[in-house]
C-alpha atoms as a PDB file:
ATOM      1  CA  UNK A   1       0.000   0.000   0.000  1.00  0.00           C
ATOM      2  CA  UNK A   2       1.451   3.772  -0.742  1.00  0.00           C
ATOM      3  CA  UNK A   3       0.572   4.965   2.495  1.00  0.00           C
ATOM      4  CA  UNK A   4       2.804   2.117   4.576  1.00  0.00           C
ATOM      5  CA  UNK A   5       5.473   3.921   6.668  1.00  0.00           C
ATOM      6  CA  UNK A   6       7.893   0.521   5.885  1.00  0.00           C
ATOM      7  CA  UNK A   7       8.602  -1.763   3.485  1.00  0.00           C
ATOM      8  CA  UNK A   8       7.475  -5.320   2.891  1.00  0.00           C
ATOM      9  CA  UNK A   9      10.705  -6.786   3.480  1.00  0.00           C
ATOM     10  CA  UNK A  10      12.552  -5.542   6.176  1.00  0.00           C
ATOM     11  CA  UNK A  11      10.984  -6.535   9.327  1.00  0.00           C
ATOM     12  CA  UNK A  12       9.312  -4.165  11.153  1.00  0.00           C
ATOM     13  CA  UNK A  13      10.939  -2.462  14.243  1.00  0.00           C
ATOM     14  CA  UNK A  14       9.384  -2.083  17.394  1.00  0.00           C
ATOM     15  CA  UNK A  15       8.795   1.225  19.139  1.00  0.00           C
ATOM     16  CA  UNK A  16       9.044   0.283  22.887  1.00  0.00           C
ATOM     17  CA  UNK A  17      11.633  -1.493  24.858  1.00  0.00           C
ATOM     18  CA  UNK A  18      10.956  -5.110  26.377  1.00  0.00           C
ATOM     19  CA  UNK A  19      11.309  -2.907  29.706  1.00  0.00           C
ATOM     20  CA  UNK A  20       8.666  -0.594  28.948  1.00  0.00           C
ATOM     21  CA  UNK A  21       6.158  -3.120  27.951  1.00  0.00           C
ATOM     22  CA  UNK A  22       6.890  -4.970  31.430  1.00  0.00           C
ATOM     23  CA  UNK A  23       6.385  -2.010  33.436  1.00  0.00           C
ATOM     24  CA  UNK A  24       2.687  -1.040  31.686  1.00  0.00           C
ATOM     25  CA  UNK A  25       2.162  -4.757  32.009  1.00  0.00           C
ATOM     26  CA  UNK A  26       1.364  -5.401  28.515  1.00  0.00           C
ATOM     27  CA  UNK A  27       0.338  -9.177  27.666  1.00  0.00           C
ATOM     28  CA  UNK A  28       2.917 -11.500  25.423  1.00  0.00           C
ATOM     29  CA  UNK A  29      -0.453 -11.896  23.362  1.00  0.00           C
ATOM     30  CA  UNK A  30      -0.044  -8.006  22.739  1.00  0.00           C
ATOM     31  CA  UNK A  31       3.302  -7.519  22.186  1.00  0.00           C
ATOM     32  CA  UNK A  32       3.598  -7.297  18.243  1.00  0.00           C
ATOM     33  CA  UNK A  33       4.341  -4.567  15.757  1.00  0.00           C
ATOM     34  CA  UNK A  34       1.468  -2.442  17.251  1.00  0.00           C
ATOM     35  CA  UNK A  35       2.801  -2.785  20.929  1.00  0.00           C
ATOM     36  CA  UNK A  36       3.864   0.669  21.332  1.00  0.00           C
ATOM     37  CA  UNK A  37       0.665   2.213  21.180  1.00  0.00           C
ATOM     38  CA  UNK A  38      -0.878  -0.114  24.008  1.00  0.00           C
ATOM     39  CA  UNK A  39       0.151   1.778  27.080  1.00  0.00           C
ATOM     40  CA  UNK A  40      -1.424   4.931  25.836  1.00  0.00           C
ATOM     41  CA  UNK A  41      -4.465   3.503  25.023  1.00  0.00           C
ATOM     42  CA  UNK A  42      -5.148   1.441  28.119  1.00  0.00           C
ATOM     43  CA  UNK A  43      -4.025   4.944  30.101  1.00  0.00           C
ATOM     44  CA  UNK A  44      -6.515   6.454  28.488  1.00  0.00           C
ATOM     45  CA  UNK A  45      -8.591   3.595  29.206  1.00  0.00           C
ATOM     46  CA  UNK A  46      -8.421   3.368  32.799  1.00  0.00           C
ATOM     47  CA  UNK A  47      -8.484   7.260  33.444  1.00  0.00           C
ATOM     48  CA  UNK A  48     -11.633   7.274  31.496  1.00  0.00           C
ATOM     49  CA  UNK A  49     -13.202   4.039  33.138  1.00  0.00           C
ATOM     50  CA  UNK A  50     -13.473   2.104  29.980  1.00  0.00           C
ATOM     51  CA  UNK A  51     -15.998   4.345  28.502  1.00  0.00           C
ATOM     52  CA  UNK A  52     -16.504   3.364  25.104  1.00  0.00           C
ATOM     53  CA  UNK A  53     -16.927   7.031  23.598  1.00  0.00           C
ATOM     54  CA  UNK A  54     -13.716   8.035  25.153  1.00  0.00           C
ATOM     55  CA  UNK A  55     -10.004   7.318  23.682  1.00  0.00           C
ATOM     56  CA  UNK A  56     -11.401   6.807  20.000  1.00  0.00           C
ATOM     57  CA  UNK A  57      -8.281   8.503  18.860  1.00  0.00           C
ATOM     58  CA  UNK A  58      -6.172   6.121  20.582  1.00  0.00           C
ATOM     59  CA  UNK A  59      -7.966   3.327  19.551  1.00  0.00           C
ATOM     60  CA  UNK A  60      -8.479   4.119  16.156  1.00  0.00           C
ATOM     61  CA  UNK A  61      -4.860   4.907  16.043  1.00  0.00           C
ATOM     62  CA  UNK A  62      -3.872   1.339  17.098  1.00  0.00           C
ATOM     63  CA  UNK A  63      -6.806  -0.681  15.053  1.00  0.00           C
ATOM     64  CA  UNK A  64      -5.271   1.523  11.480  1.00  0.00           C
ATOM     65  CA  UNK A  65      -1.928  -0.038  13.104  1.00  0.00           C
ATOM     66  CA  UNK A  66      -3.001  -3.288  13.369  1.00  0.00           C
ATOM     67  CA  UNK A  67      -4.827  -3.369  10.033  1.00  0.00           C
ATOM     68  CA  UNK A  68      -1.536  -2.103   8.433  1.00  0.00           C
ATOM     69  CA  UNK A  69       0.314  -4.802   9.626  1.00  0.00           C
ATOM     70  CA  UNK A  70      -1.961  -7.314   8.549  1.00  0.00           C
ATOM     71  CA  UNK A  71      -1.578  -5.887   5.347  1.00  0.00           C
ATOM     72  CA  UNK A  72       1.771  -6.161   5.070  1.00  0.00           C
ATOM     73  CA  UNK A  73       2.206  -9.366   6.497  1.00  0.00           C
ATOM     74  CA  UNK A  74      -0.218 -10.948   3.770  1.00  0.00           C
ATOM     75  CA  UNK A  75       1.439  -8.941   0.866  1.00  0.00           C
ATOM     76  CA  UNK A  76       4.706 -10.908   1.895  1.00  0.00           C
ATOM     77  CA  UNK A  77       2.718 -14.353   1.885  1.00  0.00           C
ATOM     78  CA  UNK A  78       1.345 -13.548  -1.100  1.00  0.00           C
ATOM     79  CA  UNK A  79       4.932 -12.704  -2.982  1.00  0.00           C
ATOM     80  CA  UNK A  80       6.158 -16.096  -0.672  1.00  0.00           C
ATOM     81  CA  UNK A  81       3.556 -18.099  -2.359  1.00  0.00           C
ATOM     82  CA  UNK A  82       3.735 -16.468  -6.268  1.00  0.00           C
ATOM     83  CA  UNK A  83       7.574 -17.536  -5.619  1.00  0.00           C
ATOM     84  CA  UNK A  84       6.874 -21.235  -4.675  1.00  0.00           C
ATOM     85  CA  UNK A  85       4.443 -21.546  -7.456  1.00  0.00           C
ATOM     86  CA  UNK A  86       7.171 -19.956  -9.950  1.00  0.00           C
ATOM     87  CA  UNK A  87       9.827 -22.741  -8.396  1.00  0.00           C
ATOM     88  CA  UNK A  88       7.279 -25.444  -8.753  1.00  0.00           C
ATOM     89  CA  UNK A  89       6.643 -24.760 -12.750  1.00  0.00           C
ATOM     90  CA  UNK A  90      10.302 -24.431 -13.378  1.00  0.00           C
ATOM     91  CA  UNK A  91      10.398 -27.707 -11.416  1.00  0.00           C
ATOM     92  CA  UNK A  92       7.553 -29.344 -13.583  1.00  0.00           C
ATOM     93  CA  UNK A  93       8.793 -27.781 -16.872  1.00  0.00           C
ATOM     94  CA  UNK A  94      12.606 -29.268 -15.915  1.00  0.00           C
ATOM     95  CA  UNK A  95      10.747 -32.929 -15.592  1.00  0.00           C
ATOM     96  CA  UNK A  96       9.264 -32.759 -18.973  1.00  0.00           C
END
């Protein structure tokens, strides 16, 4: 996509330190790509006492985040797979 900050290739680099995401207690579960805009968000969160309506920003913010990733993530399966299906014809025309 044009708008992606980073390439397909090059893995992405995280935001937050191992340290940081221990001290706002973030989840292993949590702790991907989009990890470093967790502790604002559950801040916001618990100052706000979960109220749905509040910390749309935030959240919107980290869904666009985690939707990007996806995106990139299946763009790189998808060149993955049009190469095994390239090295599988050469394969099949090589037998013939």
């Amino acid at each position: 996509m044009a708008g992606d900050s980073y390439s397909d290739d090059a893995s992405p680099k995280t935001f937050i330190t191992q340290a940081e995401l221990n001290k706002t207690q973030i989840p292993l579960a949590w702790r991907d790509f989009c990890a470093h805009l967790l502790p604002e968000l559950n801040k916001c969160r618990r100052d706000n006492l979960f109220a749905p309506w509040k910390c749309e920003e935030e959240r919107i913010t980290w869904t666009k985040c985690q939707y990007d990733d996806y995106q990139r993530r299946m763009r790189k399966l998808d060149k993955r797979r049009a190469a095994r299906e390239q090295e599988l014809a050469a394969a099949a025309a090589a037998d013939l």
